[in-house]
N, C-alpha and C. Protein backbone atom coordinates (compact mmCIF):
# COMPACT_ATOMS: atom_id res chain seq x y z
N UNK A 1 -30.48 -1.04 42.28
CA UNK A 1 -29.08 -1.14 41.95
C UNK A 1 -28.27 -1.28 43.21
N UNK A 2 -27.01 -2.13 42.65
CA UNK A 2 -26.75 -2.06 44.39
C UNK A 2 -25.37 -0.92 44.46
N UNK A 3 -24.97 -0.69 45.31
CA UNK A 3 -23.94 0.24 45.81
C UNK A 3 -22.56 -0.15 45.79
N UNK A 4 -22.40 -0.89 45.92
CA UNK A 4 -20.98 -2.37 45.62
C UNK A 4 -20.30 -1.32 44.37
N UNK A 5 -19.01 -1.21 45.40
CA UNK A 5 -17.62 -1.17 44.23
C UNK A 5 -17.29 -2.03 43.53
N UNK A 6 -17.24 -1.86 42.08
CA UNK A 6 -16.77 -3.86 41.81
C UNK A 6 -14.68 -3.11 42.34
N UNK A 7 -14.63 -4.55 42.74
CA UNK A 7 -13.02 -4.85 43.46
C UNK A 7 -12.50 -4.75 42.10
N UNK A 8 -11.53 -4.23 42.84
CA UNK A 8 -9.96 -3.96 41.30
C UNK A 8 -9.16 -4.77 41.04
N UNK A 9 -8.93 -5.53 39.89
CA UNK A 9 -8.14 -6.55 39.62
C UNK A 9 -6.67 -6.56 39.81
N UNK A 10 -5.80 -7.40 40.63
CA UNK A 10 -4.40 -7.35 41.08
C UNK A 10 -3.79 -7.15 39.73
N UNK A 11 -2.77 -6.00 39.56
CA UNK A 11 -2.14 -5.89 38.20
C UNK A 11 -1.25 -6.49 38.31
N UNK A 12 -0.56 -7.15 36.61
CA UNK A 12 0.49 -8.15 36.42
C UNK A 12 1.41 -7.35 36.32
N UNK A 13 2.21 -7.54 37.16
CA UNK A 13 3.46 -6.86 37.25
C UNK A 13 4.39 -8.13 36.93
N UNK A 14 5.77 -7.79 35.92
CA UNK A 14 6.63 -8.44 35.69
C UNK A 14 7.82 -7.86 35.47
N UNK A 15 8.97 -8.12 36.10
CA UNK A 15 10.51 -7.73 36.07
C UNK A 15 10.91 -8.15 35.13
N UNK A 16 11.52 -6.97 35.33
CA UNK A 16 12.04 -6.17 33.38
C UNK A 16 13.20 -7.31 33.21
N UNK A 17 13.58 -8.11 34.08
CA UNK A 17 14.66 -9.23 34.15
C UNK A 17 14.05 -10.67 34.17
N UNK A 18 12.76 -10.47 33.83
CA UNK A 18 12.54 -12.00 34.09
C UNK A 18 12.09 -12.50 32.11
N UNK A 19 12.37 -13.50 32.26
CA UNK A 19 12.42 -13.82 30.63
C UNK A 19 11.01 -14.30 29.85
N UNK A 20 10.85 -13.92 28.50
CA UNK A 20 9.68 -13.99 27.99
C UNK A 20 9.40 -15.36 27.75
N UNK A 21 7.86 -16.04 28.44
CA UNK A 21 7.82 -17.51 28.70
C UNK A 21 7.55 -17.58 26.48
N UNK A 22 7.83 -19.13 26.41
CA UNK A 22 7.58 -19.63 25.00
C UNK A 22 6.67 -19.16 24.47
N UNK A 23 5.69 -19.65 25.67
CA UNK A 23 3.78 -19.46 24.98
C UNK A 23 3.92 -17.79 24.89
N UNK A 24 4.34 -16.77 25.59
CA UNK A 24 4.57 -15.43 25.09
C UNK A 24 4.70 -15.34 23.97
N UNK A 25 6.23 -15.32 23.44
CA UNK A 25 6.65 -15.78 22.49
C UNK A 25 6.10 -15.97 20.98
N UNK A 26 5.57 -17.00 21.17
CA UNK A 26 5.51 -18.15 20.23
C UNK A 26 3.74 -16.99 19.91
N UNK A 27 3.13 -16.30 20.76
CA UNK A 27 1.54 -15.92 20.70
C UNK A 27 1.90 -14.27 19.66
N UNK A 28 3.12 -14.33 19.72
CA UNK A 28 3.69 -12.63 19.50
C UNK A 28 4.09 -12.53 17.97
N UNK A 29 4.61 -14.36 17.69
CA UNK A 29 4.97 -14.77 16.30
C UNK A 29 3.94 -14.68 15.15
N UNK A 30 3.19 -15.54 15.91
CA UNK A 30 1.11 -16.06 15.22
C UNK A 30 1.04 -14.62 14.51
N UNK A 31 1.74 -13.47 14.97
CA UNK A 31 0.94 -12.24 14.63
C UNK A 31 1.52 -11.80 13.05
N UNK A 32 0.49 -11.54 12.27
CA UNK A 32 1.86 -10.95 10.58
C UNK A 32 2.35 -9.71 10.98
N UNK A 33 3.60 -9.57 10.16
CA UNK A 33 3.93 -8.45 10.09
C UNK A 33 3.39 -7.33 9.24
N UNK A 34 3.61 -6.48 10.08
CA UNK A 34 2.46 -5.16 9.01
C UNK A 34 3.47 -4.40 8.50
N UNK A 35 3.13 -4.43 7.23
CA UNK A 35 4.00 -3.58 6.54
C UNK A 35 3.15 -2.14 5.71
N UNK A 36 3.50 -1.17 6.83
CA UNK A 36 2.41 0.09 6.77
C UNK A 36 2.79 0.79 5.70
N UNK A 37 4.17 1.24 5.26
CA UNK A 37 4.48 1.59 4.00
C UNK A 37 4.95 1.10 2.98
N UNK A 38 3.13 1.08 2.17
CA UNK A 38 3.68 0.39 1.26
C UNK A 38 2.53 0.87 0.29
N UNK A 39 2.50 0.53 -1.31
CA UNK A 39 1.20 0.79 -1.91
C UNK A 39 -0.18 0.80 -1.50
N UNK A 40 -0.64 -0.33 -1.13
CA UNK A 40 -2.26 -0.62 -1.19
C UNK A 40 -2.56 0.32 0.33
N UNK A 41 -1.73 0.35 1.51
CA UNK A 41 -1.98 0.87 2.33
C UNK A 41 -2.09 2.63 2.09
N UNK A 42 -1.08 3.09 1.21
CA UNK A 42 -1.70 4.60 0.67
C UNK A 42 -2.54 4.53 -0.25
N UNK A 43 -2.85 3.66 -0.81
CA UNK A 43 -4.48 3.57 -1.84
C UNK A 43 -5.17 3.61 -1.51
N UNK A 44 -5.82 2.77 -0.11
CA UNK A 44 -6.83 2.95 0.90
C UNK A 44 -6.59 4.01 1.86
N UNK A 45 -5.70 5.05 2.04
CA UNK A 45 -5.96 5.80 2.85
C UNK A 45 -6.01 6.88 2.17
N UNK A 46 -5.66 7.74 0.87
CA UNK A 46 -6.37 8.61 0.12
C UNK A 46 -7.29 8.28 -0.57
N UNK A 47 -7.56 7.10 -0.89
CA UNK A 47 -9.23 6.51 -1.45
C UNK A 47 -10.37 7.00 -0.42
N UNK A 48 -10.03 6.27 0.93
CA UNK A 48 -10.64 6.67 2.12
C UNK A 48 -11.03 8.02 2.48
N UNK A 49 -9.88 9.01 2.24
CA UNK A 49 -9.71 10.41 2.64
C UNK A 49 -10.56 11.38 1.28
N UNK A 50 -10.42 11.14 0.10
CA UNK A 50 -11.38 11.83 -0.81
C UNK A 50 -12.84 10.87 -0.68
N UNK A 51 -13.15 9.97 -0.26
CA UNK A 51 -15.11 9.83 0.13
C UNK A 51 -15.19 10.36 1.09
N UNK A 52 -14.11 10.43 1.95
CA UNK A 52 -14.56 10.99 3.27
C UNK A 52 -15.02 12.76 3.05
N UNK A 53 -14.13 13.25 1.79
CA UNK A 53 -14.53 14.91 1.32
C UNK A 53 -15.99 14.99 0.73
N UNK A 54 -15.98 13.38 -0.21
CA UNK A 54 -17.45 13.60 -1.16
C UNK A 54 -18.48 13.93 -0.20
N UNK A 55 -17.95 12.62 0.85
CA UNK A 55 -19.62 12.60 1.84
C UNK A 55 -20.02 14.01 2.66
N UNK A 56 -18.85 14.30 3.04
CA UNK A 56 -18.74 15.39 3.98
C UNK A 56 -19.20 16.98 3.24
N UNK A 57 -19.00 17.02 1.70
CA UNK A 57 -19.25 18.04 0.91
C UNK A 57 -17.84 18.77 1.02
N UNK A 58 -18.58 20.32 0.48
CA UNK A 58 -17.36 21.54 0.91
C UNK A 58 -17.71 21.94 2.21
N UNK A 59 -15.91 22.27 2.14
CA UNK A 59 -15.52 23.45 3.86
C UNK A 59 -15.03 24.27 3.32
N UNK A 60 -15.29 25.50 4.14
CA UNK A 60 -14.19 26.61 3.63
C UNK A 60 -12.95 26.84 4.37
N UNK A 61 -12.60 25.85 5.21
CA UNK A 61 -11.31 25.61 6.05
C UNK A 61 -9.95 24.85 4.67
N UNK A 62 -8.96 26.20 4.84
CA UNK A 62 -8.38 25.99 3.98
C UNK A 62 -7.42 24.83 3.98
N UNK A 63 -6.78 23.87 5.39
CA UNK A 63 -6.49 23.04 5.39
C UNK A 63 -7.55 21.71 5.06
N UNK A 64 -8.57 21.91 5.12
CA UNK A 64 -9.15 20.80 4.73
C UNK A 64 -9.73 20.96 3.18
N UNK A 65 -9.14 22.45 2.62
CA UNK A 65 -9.16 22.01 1.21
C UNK A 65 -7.83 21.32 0.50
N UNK A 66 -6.48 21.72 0.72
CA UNK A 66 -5.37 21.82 0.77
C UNK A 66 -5.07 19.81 0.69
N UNK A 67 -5.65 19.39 1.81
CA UNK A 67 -5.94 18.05 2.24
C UNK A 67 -6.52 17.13 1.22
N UNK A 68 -8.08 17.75 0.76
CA UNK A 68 -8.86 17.55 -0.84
C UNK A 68 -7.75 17.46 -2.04
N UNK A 69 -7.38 18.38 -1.96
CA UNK A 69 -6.61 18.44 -3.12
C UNK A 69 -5.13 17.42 -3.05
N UNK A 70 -4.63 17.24 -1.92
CA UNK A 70 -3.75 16.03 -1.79
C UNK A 70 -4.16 14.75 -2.16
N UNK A 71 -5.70 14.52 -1.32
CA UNK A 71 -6.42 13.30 -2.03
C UNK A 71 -6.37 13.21 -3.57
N UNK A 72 -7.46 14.17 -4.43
CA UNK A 72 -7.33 13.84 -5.46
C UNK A 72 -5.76 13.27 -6.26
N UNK A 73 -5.22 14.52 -6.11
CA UNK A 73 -3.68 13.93 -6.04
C UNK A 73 -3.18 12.68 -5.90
N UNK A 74 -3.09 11.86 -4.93
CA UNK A 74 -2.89 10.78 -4.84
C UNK A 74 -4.04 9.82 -5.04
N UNK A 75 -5.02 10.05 -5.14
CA UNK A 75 -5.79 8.78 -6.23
C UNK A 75 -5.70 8.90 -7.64
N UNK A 76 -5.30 10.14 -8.11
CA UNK A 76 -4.60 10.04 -9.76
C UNK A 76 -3.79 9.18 -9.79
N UNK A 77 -2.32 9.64 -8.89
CA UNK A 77 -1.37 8.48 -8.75
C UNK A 77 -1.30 7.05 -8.92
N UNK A 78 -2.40 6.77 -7.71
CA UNK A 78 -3.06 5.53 -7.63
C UNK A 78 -4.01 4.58 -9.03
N UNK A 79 -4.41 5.50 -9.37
CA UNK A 79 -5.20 5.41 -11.22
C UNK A 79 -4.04 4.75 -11.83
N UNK A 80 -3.15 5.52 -12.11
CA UNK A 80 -2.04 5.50 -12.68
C UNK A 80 -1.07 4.51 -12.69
N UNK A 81 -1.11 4.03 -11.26
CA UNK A 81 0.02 2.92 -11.16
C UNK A 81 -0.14 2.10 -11.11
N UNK A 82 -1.81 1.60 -11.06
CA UNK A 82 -3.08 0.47 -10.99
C UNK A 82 -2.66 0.49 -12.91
N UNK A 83 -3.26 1.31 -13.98
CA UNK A 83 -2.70 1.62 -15.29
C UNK A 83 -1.49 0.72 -15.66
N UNK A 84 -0.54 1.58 -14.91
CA UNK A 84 1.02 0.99 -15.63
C UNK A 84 1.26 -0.75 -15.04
N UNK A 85 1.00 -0.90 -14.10
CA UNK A 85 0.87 -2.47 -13.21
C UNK A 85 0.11 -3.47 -14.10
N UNK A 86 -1.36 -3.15 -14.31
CA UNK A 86 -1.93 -3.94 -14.97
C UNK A 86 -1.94 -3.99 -16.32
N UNK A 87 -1.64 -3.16 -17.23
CA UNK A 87 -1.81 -2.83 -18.56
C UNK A 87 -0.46 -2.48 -19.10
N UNK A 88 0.55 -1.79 -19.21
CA UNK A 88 1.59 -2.02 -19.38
C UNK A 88 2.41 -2.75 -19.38
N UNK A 89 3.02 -3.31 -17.98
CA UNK A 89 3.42 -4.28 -17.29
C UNK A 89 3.10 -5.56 -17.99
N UNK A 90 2.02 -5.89 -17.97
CA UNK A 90 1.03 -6.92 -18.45
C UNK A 90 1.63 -7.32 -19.74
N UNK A 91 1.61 -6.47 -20.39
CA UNK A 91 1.65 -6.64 -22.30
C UNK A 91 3.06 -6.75 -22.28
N UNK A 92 4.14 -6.39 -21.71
CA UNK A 92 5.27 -6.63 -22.12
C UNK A 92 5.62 -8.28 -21.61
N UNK A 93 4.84 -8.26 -20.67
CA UNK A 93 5.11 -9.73 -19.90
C UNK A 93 4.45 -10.59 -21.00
N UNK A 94 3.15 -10.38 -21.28
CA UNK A 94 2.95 -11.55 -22.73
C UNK A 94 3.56 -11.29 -23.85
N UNK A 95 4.01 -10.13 -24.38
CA UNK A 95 5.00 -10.04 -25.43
C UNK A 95 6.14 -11.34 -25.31
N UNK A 96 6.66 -10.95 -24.12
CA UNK A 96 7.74 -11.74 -23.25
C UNK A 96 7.41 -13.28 -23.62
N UNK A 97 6.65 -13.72 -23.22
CA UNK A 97 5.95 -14.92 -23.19
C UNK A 97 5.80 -15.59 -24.57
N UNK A 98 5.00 -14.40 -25.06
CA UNK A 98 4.99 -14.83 -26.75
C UNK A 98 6.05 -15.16 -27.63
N UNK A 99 7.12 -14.31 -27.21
CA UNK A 99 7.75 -15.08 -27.87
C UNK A 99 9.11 -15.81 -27.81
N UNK A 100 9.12 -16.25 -26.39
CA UNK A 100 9.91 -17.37 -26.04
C UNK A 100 8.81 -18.70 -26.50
N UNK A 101 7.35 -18.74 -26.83
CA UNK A 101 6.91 -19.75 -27.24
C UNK A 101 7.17 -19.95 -28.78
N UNK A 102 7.55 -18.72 -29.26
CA UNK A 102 7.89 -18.82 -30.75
C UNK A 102 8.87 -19.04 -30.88
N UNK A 103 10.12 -19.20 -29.58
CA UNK A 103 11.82 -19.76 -29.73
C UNK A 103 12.58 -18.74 -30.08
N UNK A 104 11.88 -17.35 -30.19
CA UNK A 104 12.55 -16.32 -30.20
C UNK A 104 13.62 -16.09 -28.92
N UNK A 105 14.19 -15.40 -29.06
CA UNK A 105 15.14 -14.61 -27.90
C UNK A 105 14.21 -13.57 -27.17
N UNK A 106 13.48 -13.20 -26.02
CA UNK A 106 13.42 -11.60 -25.83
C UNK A 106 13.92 -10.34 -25.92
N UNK A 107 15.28 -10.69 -25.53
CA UNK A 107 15.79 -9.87 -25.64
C UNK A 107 15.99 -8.83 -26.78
N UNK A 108 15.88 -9.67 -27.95
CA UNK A 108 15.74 -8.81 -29.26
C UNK A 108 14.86 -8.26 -29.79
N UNK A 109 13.75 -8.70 -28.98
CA UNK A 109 12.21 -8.02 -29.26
C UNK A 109 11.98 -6.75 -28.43
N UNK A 110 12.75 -6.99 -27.44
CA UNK A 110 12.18 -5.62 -26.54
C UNK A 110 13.20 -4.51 -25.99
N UNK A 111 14.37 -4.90 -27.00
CA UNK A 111 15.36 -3.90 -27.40
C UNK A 111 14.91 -2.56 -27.93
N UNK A 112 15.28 -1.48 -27.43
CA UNK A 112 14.72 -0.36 -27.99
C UNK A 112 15.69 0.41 -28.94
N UNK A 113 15.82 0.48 -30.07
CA UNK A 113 17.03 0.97 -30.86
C UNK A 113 16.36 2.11 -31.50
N UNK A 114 17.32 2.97 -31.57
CA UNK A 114 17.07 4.50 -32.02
C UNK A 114 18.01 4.96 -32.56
N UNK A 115 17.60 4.89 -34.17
CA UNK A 115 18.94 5.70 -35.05
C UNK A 115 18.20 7.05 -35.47
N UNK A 116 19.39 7.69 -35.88
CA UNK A 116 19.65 9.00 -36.02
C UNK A 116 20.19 9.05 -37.37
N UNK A 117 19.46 9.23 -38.62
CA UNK A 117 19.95 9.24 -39.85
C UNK A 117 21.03 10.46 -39.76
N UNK A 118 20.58 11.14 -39.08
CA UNK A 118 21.14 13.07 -39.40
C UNK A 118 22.33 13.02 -38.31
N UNK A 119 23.07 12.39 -37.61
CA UNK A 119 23.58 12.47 -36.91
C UNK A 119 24.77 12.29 -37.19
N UNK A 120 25.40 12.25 -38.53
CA UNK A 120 26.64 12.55 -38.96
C UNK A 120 27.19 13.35 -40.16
């Protein structure tokens, strides 16, 4: 082996006054924007966080039960709003559909009216 320092690369230094070239720029654009709060990103990170309990088993560290129990928690949620999104949502939208192909109005179909015989 040999003894040789490897040499240190000259650092890029640039003044806080000098302006960002295009190709900067334009390389900074290419990039998406992340949009961290938002659904699917807390779906995968308490999805993530309860396998990470399965695999791991029990602790008797009460924050990392406390933690468990947040997971489950929010993958119910997640159950749930996956539920109302696809299956709920869903059926009123082909209701919807159905029957503007029948020349109906929607609006009168998915009116919710509630009488009260006893109420006078």
């Amino acid at each position: 082996m040999s003894d040789a320092k490897p040499t240190p690369r000259p650092a890029r230094a640039r003044s806080a006054a000098a302006p960002i070239s295009r190709a900067a720029a334009s390389e900074r654009d290419d990039y998406p924007g992340w949009r961290w709060r938002t659904f699917p990103v807390f779906a995968a990170f308490v999805a993530g966080l309860l396998l990470a309990f399965i695999v791991n088993e029990g602790s008797v560290n009460p924050v990392a039960f406390v933690l468990q129990l947040l997971a489950i928690l929010g993958v119910g949620y997640v159950i749930a709003h996956f539920f109302v999104a696809n299956v709920i949502v869903a059926g009123r939208v082909r209701r919807r559909r159905d029957a503007i192909a029948r020349g109906e109005t929607p609006d009168d179909e998915m009116e919710d009216v509630v009488v009260y015989e006893d109420a006078n």
